[in-house]
N, C-alpha and C. Protein backbone atom coordinates (compact mmCIF):
# COMPACT_ATOMS: atom_id res chain seq x y z
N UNK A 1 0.86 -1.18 0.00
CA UNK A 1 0.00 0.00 0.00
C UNK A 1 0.90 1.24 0.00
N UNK A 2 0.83 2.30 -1.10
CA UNK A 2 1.45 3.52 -1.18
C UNK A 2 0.76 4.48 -0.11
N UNK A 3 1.25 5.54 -0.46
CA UNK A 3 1.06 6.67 1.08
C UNK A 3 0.31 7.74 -0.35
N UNK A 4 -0.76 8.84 0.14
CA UNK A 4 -1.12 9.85 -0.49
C UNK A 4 -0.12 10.47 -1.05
N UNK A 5 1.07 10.44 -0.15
CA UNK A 5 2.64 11.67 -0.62
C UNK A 5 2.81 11.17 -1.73
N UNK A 6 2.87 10.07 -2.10
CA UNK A 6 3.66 8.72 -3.32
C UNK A 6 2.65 9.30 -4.30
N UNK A 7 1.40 8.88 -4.20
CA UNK A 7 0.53 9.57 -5.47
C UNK A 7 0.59 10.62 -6.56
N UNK A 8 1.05 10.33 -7.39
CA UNK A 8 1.30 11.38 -8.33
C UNK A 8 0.05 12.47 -8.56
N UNK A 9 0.46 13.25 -8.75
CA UNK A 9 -0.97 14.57 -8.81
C UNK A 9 -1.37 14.78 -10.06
N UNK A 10 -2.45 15.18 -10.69
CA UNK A 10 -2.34 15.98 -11.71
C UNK A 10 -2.11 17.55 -11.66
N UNK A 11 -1.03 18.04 -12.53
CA UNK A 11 -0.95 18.90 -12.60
C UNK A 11 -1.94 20.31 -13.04
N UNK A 12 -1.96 21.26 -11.72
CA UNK A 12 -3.31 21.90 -11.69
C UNK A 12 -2.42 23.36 -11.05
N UNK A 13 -3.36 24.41 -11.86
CA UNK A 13 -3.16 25.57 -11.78
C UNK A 13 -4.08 26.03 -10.03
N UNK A 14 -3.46 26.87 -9.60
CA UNK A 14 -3.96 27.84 -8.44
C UNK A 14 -6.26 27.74 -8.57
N UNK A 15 -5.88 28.33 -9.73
CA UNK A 15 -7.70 28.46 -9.84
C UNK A 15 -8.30 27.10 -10.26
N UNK A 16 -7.44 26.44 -10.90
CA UNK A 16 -7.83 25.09 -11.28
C UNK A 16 -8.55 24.24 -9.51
N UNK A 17 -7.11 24.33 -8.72
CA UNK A 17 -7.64 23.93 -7.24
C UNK A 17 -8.85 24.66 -6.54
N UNK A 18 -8.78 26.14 -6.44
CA UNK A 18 -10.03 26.83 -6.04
C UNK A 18 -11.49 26.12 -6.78
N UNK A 19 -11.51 26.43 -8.04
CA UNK A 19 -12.82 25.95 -8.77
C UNK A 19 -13.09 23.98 -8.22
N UNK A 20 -12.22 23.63 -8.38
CA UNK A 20 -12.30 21.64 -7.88
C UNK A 20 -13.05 22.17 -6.38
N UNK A 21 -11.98 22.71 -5.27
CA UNK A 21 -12.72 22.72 -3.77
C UNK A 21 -14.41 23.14 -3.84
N UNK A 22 -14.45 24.61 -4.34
CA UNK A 22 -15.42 24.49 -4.35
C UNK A 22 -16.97 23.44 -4.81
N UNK A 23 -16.03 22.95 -5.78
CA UNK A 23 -17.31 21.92 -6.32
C UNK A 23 -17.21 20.40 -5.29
N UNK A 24 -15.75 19.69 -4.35
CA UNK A 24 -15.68 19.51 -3.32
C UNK A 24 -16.28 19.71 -2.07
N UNK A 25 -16.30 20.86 -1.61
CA UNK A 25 -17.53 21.08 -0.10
C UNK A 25 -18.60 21.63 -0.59
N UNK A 26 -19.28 21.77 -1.98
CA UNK A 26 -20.82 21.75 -2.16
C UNK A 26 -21.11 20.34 -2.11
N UNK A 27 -20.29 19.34 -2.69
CA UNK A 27 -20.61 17.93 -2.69
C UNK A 27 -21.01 17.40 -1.65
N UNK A 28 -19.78 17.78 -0.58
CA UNK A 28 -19.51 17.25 0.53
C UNK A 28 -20.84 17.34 1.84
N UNK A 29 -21.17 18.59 1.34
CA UNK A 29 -22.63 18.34 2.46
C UNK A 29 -23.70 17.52 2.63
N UNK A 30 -23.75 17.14 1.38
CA UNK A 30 -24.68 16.09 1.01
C UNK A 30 -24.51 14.48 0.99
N UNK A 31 -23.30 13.91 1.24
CA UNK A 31 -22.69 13.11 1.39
C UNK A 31 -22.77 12.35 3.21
N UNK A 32 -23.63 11.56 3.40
CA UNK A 32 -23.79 11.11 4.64
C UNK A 32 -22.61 10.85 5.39
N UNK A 33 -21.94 10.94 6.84
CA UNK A 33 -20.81 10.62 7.11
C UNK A 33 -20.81 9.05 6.98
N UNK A 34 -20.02 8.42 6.85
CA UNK A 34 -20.02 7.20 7.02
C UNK A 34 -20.32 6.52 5.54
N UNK A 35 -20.41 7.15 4.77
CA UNK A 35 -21.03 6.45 3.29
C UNK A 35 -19.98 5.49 2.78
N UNK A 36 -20.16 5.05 1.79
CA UNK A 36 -19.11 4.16 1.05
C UNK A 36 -19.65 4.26 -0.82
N UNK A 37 -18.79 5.36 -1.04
CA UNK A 37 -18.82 6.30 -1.71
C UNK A 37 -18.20 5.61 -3.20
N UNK A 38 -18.92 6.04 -4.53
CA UNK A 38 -17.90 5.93 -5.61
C UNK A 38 -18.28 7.44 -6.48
N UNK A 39 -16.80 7.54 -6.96
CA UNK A 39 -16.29 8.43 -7.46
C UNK A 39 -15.77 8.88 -8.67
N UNK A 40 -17.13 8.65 -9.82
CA UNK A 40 -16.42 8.37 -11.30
C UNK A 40 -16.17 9.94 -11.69
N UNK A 41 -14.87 9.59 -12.24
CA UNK A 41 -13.83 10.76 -12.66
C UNK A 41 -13.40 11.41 -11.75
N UNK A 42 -12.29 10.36 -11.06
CA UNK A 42 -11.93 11.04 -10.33
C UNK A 42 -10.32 11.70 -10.39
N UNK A 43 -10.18 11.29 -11.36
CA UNK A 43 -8.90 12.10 -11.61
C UNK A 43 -8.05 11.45 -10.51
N UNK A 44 -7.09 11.85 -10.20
CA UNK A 44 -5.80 11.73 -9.41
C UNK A 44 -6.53 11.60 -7.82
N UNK A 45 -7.54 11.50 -7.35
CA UNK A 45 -8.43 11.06 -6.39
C UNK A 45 -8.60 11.64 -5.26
N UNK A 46 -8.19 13.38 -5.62
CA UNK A 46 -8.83 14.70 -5.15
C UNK A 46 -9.23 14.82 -3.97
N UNK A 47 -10.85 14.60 -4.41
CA UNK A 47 -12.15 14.22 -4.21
C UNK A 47 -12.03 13.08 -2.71
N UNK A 48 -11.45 12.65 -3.27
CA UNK A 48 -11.43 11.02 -2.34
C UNK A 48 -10.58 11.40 -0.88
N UNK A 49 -9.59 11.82 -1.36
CA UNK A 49 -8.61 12.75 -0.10
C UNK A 49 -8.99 13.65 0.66
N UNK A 50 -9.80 14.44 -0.05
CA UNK A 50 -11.14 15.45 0.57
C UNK A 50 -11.82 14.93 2.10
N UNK A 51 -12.16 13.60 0.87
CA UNK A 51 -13.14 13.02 1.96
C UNK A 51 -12.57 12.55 2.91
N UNK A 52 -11.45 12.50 3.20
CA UNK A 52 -10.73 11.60 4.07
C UNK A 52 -10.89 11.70 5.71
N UNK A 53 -11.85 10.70 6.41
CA UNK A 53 -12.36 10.64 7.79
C UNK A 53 -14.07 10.69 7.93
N UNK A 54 -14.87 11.48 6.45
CA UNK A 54 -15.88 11.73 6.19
C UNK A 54 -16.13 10.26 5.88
N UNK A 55 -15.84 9.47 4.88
CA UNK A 55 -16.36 8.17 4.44
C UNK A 55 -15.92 7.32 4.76
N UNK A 56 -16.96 5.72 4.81
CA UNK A 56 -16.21 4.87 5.38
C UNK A 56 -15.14 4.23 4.60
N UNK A 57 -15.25 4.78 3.11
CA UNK A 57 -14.33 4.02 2.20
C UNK A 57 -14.79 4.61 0.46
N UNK A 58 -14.30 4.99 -0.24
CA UNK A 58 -14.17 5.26 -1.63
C UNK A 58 -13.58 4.50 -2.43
N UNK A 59 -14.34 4.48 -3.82
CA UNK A 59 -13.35 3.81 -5.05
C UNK A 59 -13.87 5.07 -5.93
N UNK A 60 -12.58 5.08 -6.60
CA UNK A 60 -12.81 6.10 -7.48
C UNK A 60 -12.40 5.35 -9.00
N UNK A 61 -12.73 5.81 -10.32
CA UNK A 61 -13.07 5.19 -11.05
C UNK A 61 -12.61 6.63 -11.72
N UNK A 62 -11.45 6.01 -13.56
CA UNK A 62 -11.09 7.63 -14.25
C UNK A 62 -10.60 6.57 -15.34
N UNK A 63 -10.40 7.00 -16.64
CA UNK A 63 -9.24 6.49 -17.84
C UNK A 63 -8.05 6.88 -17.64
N UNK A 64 -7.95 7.83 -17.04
CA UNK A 64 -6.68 8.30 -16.89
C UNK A 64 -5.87 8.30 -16.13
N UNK A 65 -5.83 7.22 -15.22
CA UNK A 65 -5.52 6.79 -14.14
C UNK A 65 -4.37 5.50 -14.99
N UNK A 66 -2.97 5.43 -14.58
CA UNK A 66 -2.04 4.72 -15.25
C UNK A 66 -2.30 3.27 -14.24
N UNK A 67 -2.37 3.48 -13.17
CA UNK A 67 -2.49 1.71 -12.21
C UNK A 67 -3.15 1.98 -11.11
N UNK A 68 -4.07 1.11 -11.09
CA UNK A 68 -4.62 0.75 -10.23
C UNK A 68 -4.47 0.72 -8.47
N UNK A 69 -4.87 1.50 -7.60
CA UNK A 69 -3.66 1.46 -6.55
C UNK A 69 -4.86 1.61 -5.30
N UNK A 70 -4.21 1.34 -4.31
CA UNK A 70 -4.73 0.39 -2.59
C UNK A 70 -4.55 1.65 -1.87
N UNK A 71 -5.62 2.22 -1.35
CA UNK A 71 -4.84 3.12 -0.30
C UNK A 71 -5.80 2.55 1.13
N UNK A 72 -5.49 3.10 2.31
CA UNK A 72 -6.01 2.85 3.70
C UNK A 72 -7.82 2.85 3.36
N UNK A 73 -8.16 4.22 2.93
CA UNK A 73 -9.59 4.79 2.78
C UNK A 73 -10.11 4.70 1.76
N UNK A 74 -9.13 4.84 0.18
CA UNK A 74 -10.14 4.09 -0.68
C UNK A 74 -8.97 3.97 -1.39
N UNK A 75 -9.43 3.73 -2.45
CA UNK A 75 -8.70 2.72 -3.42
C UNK A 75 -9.12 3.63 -5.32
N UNK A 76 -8.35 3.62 -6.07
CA UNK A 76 -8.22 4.14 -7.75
C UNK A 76 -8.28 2.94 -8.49
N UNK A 77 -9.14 2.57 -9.47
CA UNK A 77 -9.35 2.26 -10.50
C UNK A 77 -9.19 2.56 -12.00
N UNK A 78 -8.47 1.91 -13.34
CA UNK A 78 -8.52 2.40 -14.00
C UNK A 78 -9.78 1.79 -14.89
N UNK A 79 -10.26 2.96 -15.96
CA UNK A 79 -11.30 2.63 -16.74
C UNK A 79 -12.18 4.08 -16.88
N UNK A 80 -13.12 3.51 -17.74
CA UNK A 80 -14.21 4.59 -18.32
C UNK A 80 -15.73 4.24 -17.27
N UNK A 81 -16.52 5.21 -17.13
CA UNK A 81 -17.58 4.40 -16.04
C UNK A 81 -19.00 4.93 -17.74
N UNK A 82 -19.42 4.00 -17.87
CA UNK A 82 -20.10 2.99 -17.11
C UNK A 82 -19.58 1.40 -17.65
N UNK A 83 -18.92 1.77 -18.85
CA UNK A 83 -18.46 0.60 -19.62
C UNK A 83 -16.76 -0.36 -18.70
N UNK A 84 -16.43 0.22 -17.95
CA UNK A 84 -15.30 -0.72 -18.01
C UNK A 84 -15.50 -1.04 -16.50
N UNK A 85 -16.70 -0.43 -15.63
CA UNK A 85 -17.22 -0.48 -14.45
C UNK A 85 -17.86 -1.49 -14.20
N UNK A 86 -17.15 -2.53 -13.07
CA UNK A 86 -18.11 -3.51 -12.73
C UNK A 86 -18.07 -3.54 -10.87
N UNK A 87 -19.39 -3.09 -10.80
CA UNK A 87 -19.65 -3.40 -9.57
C UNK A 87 -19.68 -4.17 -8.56
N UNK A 88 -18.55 -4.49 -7.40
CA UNK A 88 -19.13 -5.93 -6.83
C UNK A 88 -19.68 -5.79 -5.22
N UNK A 89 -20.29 -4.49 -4.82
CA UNK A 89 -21.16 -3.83 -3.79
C UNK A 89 -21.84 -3.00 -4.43
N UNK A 90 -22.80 -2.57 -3.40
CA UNK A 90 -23.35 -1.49 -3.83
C UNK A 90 -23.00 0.10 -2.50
N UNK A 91 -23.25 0.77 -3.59
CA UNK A 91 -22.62 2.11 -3.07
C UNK A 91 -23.87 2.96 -2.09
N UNK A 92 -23.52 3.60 -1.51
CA UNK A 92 -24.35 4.84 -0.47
C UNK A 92 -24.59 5.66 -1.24
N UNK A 93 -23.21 6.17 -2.15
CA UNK A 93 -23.16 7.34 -2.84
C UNK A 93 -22.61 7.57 -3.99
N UNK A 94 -23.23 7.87 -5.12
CA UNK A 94 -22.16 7.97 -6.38
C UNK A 94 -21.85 9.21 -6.72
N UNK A 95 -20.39 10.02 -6.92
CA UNK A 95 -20.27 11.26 -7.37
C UNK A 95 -20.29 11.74 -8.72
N UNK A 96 -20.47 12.47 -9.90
CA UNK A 96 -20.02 12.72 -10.60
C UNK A 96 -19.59 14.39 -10.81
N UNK A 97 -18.55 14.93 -10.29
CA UNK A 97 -18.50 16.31 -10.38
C UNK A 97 -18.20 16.79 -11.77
N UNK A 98 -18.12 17.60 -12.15
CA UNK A 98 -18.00 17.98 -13.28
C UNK A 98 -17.30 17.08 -14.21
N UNK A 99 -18.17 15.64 -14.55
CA UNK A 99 -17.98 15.22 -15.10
C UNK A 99 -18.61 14.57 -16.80
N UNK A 100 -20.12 14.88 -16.04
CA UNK A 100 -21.51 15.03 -17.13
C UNK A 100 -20.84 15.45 -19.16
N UNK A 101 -20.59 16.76 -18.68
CA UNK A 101 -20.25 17.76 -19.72
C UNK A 101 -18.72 16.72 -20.39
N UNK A 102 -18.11 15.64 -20.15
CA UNK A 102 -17.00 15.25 -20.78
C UNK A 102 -17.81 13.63 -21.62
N UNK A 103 -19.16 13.48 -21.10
CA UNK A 103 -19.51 12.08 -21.40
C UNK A 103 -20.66 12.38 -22.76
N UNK A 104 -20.24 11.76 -24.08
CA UNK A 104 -21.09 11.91 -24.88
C UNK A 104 -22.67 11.59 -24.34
N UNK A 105 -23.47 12.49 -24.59
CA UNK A 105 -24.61 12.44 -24.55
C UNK A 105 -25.65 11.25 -24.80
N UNK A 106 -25.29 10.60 -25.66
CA UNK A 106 -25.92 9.32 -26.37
C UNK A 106 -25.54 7.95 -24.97
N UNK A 107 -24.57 8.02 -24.11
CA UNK A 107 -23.67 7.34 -23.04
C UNK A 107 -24.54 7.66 -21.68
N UNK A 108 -25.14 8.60 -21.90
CA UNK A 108 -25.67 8.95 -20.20
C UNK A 108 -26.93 8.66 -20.02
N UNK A 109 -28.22 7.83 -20.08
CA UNK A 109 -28.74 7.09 -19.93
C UNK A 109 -28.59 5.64 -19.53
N UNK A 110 -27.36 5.38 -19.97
CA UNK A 110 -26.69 3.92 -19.42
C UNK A 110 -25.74 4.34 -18.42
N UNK A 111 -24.81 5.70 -17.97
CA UNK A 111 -24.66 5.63 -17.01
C UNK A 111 -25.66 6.08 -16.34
N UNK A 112 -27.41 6.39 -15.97
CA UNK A 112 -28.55 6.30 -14.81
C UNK A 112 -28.36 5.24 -14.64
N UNK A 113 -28.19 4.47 -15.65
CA UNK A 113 -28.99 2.64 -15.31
C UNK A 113 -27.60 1.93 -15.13
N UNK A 114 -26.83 2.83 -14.94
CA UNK A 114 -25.40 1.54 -13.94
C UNK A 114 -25.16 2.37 -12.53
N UNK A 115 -25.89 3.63 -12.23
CA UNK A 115 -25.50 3.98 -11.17
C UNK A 115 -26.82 3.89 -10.40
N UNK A 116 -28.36 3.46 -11.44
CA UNK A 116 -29.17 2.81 -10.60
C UNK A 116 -28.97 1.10 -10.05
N UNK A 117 -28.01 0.41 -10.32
CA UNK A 117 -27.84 -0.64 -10.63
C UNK A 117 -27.08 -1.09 -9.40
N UNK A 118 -25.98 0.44 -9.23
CA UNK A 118 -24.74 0.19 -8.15
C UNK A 118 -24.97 0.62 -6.81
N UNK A 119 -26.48 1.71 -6.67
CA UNK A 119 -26.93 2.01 -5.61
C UNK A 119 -27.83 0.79 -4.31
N UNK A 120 -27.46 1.37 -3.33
CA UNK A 120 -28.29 0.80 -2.35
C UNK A 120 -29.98 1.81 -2.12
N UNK A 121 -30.79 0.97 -2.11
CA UNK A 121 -31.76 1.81 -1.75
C UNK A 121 -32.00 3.19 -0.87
N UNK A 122 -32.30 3.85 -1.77
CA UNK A 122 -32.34 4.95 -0.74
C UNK A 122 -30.77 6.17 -1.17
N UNK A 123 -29.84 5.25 -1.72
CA UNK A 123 -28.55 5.96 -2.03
C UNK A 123 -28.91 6.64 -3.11
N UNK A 124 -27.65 7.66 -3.13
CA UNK A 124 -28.09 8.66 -4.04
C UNK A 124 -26.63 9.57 -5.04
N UNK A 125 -27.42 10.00 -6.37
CA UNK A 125 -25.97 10.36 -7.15
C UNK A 125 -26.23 11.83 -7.08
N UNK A 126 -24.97 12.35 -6.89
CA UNK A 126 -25.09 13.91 -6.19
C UNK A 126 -23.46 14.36 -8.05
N UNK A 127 -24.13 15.21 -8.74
CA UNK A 127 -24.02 15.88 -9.90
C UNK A 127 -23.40 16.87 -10.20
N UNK A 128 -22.08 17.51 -10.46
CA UNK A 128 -22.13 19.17 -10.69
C UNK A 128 -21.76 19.21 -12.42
N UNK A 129 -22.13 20.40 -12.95
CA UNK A 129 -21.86 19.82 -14.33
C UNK A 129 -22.24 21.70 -14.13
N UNK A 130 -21.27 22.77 -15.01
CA UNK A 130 -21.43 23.97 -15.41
C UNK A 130 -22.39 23.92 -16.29
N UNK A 131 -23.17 25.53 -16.43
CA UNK A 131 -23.62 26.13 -17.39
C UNK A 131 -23.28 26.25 -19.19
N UNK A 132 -23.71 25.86 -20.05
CA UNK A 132 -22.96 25.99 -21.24
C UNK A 132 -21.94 27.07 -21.41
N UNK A 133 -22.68 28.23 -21.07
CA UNK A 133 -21.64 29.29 -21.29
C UNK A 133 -20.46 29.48 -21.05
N UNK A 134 -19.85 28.16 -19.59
CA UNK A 134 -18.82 28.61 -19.05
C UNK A 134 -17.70 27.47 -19.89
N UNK A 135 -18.30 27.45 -20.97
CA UNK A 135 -16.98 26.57 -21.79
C UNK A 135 -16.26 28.14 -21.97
N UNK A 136 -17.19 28.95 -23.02
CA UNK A 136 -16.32 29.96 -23.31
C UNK A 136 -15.47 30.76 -21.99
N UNK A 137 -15.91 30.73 -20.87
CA UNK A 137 -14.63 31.86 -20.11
C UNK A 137 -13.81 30.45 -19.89
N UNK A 138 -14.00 28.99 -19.64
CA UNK A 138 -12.90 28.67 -19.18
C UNK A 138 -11.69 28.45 -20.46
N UNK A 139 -12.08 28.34 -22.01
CA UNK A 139 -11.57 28.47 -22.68
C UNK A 139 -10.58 30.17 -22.80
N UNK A 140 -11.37 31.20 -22.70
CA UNK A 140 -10.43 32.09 -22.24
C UNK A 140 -9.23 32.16 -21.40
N UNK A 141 -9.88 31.89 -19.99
CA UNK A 141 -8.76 31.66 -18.71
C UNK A 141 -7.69 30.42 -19.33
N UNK A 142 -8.55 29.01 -19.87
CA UNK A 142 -6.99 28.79 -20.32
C UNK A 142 -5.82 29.06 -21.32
N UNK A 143 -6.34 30.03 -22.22
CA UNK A 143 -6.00 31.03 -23.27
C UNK A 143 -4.19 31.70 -22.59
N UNK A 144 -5.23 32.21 -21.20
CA UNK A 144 -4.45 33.54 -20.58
C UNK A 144 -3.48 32.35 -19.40
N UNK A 145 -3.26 31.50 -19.60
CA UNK A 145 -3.10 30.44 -18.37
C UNK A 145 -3.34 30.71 -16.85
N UNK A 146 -4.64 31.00 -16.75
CA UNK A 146 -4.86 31.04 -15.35
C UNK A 146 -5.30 29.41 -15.10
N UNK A 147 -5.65 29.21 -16.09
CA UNK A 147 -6.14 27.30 -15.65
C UNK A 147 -5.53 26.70 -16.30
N UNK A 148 -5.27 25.59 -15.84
CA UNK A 148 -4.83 24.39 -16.94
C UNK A 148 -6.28 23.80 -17.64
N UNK A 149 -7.08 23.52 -17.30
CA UNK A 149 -8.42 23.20 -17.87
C UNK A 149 -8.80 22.06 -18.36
N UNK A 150 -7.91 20.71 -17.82
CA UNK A 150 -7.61 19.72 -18.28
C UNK A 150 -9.04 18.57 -19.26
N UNK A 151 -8.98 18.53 -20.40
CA UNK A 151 -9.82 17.57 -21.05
C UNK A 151 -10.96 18.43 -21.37
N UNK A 152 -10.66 20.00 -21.56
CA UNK A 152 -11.39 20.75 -21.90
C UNK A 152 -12.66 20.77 -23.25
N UNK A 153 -11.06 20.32 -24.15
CA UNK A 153 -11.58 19.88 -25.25
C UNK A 153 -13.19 19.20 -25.31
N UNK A 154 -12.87 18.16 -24.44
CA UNK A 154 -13.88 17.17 -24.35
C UNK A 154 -15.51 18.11 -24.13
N UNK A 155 -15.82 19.24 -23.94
CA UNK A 155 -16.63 19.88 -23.15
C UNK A 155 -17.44 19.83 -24.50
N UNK A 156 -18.82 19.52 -24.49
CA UNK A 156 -19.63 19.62 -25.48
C UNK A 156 -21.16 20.55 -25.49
N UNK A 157 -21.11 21.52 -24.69
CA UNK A 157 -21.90 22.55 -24.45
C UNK A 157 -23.21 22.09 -24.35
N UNK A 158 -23.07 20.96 -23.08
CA UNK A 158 -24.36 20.34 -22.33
C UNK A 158 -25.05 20.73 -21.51
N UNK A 159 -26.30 20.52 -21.82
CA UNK A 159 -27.21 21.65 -21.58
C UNK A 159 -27.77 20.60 -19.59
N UNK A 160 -27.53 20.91 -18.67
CA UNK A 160 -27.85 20.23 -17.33
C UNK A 160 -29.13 20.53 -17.28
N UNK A 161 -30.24 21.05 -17.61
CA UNK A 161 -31.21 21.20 -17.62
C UNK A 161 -31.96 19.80 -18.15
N UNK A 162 -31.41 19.04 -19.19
CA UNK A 162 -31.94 17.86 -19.29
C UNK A 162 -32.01 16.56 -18.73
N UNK A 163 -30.79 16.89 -17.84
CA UNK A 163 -30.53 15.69 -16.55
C UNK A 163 -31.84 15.22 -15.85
N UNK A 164 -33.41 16.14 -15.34
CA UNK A 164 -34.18 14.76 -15.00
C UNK A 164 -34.65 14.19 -15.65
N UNK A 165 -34.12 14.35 -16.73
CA UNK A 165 -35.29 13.47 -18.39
C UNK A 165 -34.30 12.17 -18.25
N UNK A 166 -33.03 12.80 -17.91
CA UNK A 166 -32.40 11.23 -17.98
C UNK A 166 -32.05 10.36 -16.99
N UNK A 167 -32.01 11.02 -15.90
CA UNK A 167 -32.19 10.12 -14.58
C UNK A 167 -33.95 10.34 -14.26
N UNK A 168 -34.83 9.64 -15.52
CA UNK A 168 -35.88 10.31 -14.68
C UNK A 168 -37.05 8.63 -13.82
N UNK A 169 -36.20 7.79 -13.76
CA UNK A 169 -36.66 7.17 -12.68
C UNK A 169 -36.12 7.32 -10.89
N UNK A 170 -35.42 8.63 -11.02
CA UNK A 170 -35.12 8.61 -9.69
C UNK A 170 -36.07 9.83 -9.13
N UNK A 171 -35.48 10.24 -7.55
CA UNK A 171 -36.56 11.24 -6.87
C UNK A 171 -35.51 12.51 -7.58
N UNK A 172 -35.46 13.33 -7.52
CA UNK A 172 -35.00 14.61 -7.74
C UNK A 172 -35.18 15.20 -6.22
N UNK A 173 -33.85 15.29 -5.98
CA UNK A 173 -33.82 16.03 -4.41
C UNK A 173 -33.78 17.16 -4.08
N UNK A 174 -32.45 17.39 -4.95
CA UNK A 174 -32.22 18.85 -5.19
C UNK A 174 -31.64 19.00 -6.52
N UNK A 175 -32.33 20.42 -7.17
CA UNK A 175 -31.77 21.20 -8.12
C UNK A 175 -31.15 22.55 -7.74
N UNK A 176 -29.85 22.58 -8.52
CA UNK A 176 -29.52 24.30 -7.80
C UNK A 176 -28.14 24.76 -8.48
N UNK A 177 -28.40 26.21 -8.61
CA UNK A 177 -27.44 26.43 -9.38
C UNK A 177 -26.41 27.40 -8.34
N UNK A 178 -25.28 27.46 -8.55
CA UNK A 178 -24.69 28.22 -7.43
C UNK A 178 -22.92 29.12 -8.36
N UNK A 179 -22.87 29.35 -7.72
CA UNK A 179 -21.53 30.62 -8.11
C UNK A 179 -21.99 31.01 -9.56
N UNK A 180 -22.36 32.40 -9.20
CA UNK A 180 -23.47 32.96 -10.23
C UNK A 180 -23.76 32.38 -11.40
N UNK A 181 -24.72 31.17 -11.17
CA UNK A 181 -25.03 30.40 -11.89
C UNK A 181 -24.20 30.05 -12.89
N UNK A 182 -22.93 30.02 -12.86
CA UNK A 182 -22.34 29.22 -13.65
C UNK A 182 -22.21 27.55 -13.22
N UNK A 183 -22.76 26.92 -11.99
CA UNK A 183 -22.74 25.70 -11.84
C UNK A 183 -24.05 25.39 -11.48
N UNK A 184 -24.17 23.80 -11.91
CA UNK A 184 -25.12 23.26 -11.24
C UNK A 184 -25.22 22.08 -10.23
N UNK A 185 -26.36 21.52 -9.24
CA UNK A 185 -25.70 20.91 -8.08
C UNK A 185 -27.09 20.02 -8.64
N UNK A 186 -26.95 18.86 -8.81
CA UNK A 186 -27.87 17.83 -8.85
C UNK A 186 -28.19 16.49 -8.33
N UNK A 187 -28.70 16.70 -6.75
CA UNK A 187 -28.55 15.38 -5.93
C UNK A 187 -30.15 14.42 -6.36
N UNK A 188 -30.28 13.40 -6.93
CA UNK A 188 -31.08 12.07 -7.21
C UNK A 188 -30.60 11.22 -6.22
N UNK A 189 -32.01 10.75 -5.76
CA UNK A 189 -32.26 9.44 -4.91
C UNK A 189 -33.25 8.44 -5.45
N UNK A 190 -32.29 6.97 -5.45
CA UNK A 190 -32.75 6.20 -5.71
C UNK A 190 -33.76 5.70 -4.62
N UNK A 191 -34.99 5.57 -5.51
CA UNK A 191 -36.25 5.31 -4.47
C UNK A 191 -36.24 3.81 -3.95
N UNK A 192 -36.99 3.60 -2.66
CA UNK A 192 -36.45 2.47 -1.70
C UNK A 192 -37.39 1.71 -1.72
């Protein structure tokens, strides 16, 4: 088992970290203590470190993740979710932070029905995914390098407004948009 220090980081600009935290402790409130949490896209496993003492345990789940690796509190996976994702519990909690906006559109109906699949009753997938508009300033800021903006490219000016059409067998808990509406916060519960 490696140590967090050993973990290689992704490399991230000043505002790059500000913009992640914040989308971090909006998550985080909603997140029961004690959960046993998964974490698709989780990048270099952030998120997961965040949580660290909050959950009883995380797997986080990314492509871009080079090996597979063991830590005390949770554990990194490599792969794409929903296709290279195989479940062998079921989760409290599934995250996806700004991750919506990188997953072709035609793909996210099958990830509802693998993260309805991976939930425990009652568990729930908590969402942040920006405003269309904010492709263009973050394309600016990384213009001017205030961000690195990593997999930017990938951003396909998805509209979050259609998210309960596609999770729409779950409850809708909360909708909400926050830092002047350039984000959105979308917690679904799977009904029990």
């Amino acid at each position: 088992m490696i140590s967090n220090q050993q973990l290689p980081q992704i490399p991230k600009k000043p505002m790059d970290r500000f913009l992640e935290y914040g989308r971090f402790a909006k998550a985080k409130k909603y997140i029961p203590k004690g959960s046993y949490l998964l974490d698709v896209g989780t990048g270099d496993g952030a998120f997961l470190r965040f949580l660290n003492g909050h959950i009883r345990f995380g797997i986080g789940i990314d492509p871009l993740i080079t090996t597979s690796i063991e830590f005390e509190s949770y554990s990194l996976i490599i792969g794409s979710f929903p296709q290279d994702f195989v479940a062998n519990d079921l989760f409290d909690v599934i995250t996806l932070l700004a991750v919506i906006e990188h997953l072709p559109e035609g793909e996210l109906h099958k990830v509802a029905e693998t993260c309805w699949n991976s939930l425990t009753p009652g568990g729930r997938v908590i969402i942040t995914v920006p405003h269309p508009y904010v492709d263009g300033i973050l394309k600016v800021l990384k213009s001017f390098r205030i961000i690195k903006g990593l997999s930017l490219e990938e951003h396909h000016g998805f509209n979050p407004e259609c998210l309960p059409d596609i999770f729409c067998q779950w409850k809708l808990m909360r909708k909400e948009r926050w830092e002047l509406g350039f984000n959105y916060l979308f917690i679904f519960e799977k009904y029990s």
